[in-house]
PDB file of N, CA and C in Angstrom:
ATOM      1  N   UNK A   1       0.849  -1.173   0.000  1.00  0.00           N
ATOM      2  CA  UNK A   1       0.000   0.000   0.000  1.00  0.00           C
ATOM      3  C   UNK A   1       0.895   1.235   0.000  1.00  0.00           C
ATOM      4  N   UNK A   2       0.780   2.083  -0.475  1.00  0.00           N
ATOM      5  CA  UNK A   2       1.456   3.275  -0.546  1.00  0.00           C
ATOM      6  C   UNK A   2       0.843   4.477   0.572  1.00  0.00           C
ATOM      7  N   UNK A   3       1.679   5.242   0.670  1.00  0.00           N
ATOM      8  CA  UNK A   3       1.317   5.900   1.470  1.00  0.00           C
ATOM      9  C   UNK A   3       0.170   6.846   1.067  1.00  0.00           C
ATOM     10  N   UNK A   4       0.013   7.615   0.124  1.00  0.00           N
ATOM     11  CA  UNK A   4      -0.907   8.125  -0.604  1.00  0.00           C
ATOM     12  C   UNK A   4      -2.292   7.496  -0.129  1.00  0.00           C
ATOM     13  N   UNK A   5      -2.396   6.345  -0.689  1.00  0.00           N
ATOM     14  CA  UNK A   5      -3.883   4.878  -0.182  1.00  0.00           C
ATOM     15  C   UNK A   5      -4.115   5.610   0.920  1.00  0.00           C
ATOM     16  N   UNK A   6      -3.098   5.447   2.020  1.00  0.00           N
ATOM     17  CA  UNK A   6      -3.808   5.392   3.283  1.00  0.00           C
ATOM     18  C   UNK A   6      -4.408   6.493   3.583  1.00  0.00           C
ATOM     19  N   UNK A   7      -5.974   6.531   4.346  1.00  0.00           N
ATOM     20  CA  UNK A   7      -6.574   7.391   4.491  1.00  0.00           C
ATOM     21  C   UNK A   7      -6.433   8.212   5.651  1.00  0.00           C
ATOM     22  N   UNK A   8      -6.534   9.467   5.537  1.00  0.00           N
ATOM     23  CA  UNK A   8      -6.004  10.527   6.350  1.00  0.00           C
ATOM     24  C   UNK A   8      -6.917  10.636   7.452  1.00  0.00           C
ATOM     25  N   UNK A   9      -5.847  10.361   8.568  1.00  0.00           N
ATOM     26  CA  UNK A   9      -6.776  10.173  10.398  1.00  0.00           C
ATOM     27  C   UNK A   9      -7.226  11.508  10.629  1.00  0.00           C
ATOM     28  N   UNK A  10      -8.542  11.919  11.258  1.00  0.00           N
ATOM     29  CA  UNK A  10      -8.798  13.163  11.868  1.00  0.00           C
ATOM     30  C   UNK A  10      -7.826  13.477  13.260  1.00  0.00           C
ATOM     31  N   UNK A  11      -7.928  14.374  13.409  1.00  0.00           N
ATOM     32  CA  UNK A  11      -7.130  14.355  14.921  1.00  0.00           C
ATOM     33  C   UNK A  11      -8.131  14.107  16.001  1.00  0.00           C
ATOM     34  N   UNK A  12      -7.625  13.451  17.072  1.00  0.00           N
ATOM     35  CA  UNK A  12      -8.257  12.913  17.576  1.00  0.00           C
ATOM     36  C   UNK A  12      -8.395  13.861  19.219  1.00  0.00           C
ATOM     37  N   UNK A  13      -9.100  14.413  19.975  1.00  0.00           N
ATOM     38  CA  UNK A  13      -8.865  15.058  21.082  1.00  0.00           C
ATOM     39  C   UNK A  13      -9.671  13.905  22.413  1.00  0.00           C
ATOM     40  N   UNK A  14      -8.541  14.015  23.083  1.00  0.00           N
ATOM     41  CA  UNK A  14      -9.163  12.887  24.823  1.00  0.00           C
ATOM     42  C   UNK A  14      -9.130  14.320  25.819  1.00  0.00           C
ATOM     43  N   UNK A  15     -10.324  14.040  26.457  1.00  0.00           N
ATOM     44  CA  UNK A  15     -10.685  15.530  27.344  1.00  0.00           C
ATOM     45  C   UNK A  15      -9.256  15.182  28.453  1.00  0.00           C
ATOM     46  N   UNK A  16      -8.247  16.459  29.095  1.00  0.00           N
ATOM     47  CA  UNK A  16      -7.078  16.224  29.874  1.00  0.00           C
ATOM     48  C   UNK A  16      -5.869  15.773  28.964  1.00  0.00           C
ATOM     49  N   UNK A  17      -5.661  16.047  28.090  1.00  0.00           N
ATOM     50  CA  UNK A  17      -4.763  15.256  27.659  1.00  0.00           C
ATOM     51  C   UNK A  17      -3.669  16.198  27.201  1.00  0.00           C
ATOM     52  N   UNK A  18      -2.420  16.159  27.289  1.00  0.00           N
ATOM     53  CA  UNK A  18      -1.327  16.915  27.532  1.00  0.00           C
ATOM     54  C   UNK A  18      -1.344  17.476  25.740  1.00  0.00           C
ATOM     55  N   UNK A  19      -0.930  18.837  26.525  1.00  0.00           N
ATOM     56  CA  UNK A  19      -1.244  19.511  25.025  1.00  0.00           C
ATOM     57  C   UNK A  19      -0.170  20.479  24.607  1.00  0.00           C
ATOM     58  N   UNK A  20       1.484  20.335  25.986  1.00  0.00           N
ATOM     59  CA  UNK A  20       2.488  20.716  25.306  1.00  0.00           C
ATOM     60  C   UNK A  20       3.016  20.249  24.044  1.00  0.00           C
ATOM     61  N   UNK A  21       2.987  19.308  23.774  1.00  0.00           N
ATOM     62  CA  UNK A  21       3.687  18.783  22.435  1.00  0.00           C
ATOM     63  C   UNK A  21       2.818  19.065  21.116  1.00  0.00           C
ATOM     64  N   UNK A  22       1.453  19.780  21.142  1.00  0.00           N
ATOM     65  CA  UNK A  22       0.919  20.310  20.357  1.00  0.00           C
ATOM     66  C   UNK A  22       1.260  21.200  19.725  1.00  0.00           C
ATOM     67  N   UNK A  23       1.191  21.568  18.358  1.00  0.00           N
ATOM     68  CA  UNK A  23       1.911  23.256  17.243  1.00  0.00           C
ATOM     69  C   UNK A  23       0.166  23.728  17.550  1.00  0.00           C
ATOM     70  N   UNK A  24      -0.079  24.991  17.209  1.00  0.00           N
ATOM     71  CA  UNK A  24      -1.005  26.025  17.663  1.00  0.00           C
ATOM     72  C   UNK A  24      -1.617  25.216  16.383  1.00  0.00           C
ATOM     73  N   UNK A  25      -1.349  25.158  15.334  1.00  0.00           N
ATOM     74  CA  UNK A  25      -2.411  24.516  14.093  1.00  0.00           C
ATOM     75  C   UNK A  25      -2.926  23.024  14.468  1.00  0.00           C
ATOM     76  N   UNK A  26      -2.838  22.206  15.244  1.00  0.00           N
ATOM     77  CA  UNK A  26      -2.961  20.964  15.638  1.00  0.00           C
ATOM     78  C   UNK A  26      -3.960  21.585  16.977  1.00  0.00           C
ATOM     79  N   UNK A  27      -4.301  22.578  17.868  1.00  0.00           N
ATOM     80  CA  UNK A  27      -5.009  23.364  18.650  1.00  0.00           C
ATOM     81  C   UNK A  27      -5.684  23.782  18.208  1.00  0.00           C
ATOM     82  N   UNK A  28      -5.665  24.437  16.842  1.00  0.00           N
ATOM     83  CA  UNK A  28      -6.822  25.191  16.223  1.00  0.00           C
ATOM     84  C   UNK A  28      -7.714  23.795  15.311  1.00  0.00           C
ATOM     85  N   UNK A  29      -6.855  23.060  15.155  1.00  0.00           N
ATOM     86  CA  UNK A  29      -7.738  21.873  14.404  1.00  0.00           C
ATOM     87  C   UNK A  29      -8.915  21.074  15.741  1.00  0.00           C
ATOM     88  N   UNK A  30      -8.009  21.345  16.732  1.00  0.00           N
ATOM     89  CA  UNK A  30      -8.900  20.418  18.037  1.00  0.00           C
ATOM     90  C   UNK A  30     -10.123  21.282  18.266  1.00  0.00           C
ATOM     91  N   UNK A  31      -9.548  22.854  18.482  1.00  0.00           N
ATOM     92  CA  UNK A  31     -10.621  23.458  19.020  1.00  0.00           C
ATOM     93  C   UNK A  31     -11.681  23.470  17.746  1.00  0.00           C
ATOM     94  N   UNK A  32     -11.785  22.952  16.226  1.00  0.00           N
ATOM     95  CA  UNK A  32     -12.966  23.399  15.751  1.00  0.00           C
ATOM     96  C   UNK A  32     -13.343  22.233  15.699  1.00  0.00           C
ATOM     97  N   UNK A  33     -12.470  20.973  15.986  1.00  0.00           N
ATOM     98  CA  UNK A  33     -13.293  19.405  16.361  1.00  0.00           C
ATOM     99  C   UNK A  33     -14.336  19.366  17.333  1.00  0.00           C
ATOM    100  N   UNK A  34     -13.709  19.992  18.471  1.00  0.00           N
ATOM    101  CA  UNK A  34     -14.608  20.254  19.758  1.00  0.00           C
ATOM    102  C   UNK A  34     -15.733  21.243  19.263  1.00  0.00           C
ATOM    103  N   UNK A  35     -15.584  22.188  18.749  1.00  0.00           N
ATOM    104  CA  UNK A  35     -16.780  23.319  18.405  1.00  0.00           C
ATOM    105  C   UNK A  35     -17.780  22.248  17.923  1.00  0.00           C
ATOM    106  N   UNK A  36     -17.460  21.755  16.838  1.00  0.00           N
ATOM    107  CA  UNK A  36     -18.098  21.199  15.713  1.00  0.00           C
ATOM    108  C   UNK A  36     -19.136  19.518  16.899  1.00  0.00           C
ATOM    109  N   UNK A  37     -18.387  19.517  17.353  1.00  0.00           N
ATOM    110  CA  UNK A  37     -19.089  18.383  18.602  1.00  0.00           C
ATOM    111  C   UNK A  37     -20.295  18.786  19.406  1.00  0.00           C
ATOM    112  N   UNK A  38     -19.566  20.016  19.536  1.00  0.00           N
ATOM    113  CA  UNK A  38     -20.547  21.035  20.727  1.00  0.00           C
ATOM    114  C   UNK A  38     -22.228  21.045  20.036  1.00  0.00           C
ATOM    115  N   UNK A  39     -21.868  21.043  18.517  1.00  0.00           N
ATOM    116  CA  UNK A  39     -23.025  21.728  17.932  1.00  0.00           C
ATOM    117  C   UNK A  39     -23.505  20.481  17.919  1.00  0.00           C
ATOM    118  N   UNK A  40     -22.785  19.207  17.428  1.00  0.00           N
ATOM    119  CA  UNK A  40     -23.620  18.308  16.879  1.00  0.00           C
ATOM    120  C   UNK A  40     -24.469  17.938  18.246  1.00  0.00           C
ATOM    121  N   UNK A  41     -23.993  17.674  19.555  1.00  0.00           N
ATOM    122  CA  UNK A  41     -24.933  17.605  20.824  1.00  0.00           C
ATOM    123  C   UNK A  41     -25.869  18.638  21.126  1.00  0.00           C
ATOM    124  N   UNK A  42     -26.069  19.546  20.753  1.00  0.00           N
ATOM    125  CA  UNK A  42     -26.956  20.709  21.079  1.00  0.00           C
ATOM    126  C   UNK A  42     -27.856  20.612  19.874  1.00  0.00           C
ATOM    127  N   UNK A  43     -27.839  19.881  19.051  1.00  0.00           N
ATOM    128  CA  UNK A  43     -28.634  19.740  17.710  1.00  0.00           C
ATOM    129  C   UNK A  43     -29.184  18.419  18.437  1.00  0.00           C
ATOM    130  N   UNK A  44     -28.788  17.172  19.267  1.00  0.00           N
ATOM    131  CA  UNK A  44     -29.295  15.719  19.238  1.00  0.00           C
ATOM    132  C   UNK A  44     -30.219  16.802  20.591  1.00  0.00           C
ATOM    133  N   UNK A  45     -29.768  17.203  21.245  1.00  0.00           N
ATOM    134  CA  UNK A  45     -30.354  17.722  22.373  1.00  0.00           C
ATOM    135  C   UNK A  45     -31.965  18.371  22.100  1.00  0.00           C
ATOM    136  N   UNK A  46     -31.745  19.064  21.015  1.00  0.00           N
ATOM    137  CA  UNK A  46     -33.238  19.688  20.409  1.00  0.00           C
ATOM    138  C   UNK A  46     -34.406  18.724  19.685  1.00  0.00           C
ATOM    139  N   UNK A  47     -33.425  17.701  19.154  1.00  0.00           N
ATOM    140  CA  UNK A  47     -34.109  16.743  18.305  1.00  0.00           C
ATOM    141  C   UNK A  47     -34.844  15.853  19.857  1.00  0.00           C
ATOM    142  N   UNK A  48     -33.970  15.596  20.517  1.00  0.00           N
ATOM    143  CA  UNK A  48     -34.514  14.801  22.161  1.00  0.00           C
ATOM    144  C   UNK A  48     -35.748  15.574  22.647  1.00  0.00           C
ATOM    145  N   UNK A  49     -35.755  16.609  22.590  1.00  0.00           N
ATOM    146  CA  UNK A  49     -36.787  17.284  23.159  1.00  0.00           C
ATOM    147  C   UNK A  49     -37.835  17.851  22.521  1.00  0.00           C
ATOM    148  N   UNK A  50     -37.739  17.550  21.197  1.00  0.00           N
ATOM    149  CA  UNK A  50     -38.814  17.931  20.926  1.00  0.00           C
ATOM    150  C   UNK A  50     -39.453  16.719  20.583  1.00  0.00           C
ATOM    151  N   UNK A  51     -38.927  15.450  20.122  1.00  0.00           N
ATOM    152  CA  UNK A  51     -39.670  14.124  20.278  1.00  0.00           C
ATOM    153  C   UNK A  51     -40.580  13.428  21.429  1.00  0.00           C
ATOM    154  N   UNK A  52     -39.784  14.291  22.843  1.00  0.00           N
ATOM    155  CA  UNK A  52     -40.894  13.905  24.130  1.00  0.00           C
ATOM    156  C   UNK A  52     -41.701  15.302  24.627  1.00  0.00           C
ATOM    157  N   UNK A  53     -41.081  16.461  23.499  1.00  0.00           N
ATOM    158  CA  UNK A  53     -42.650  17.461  23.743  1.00  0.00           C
ATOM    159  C   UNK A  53     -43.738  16.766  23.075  1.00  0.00           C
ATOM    160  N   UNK A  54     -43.518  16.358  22.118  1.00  0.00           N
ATOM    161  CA  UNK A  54     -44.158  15.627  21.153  1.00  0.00           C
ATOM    162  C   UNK A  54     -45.205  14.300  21.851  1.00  0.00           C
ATOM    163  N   UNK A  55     -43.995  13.077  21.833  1.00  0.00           N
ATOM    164  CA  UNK A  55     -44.734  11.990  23.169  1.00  0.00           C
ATOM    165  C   UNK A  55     -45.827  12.737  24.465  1.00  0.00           C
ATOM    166  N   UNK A  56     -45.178  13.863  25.167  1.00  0.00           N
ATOM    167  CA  UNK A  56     -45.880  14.765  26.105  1.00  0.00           C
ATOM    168  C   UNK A  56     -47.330  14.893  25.816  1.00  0.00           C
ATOM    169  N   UNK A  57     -46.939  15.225  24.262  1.00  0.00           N
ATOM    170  CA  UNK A  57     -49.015  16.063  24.079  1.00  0.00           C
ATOM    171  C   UNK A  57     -49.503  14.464  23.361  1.00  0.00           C
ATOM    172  N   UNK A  58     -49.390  13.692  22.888  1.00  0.00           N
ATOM    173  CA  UNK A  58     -49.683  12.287  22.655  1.00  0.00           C
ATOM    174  C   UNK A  58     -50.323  11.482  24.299  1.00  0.00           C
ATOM    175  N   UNK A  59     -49.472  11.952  24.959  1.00  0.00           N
ATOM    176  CA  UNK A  59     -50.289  11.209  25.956  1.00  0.00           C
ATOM    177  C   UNK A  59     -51.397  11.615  26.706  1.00  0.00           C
ATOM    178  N   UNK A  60     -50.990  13.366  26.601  1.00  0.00           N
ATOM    179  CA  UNK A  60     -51.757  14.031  27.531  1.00  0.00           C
ATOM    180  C   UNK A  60     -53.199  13.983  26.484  1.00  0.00           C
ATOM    181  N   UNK A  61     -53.156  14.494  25.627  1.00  0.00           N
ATOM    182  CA  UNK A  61     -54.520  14.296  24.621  1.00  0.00           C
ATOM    183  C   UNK A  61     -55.244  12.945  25.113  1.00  0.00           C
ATOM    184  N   UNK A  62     -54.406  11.764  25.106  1.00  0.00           N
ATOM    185  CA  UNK A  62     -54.761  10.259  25.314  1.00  0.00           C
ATOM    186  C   UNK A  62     -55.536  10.635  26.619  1.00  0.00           C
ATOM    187  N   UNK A  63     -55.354  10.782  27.495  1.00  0.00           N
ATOM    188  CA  UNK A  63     -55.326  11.459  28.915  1.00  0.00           C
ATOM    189  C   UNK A  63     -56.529  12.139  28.867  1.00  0.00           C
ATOM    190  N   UNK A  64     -57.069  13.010  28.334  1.00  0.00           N
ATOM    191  CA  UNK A  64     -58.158  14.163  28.177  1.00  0.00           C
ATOM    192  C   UNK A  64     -59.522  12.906  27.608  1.00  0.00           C
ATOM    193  N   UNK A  65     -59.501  12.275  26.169  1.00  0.00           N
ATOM    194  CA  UNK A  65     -59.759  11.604  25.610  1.00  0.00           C
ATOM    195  C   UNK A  65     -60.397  10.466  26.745  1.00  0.00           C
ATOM    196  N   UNK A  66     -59.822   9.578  27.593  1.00  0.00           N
ATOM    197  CA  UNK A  66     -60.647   8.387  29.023  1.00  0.00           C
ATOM    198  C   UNK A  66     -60.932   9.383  29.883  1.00  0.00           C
TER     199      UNK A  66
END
């Protein structure tokens, strides 16, 4: 396999993890990994809640309904 083939690793960030041996571009790559994380949980977070606002008025209607 050539080196070319092999497919290029994202960088990888472990929360604590020693970050002297890091160059500021290997920091700026982490911090928009982490940004980019931040969002994708605050997006599952909205999707979570609005599926059991959702379930919420499903039951409560059910509820009104007996």
């Amino acid at each position: 396999m050539d080196i070319e083939d092999e497919p290029v690793k994202k960088p990888v960030h472990e929360i604590g993890m020693v970050l002297d041996t890091l160059s500021v571009h290997e920091l700026e790559e982490r911090i928009a990994l982490l940004i980019g994380e931040i969002e994708r949980l605050k997006s599952a977070i909205v999707s979570k809640k609005a599926s059991r606002n959702a379930a919420d008025t499903v039951f409560k209607l059910r509820d009104i309904k007996e």
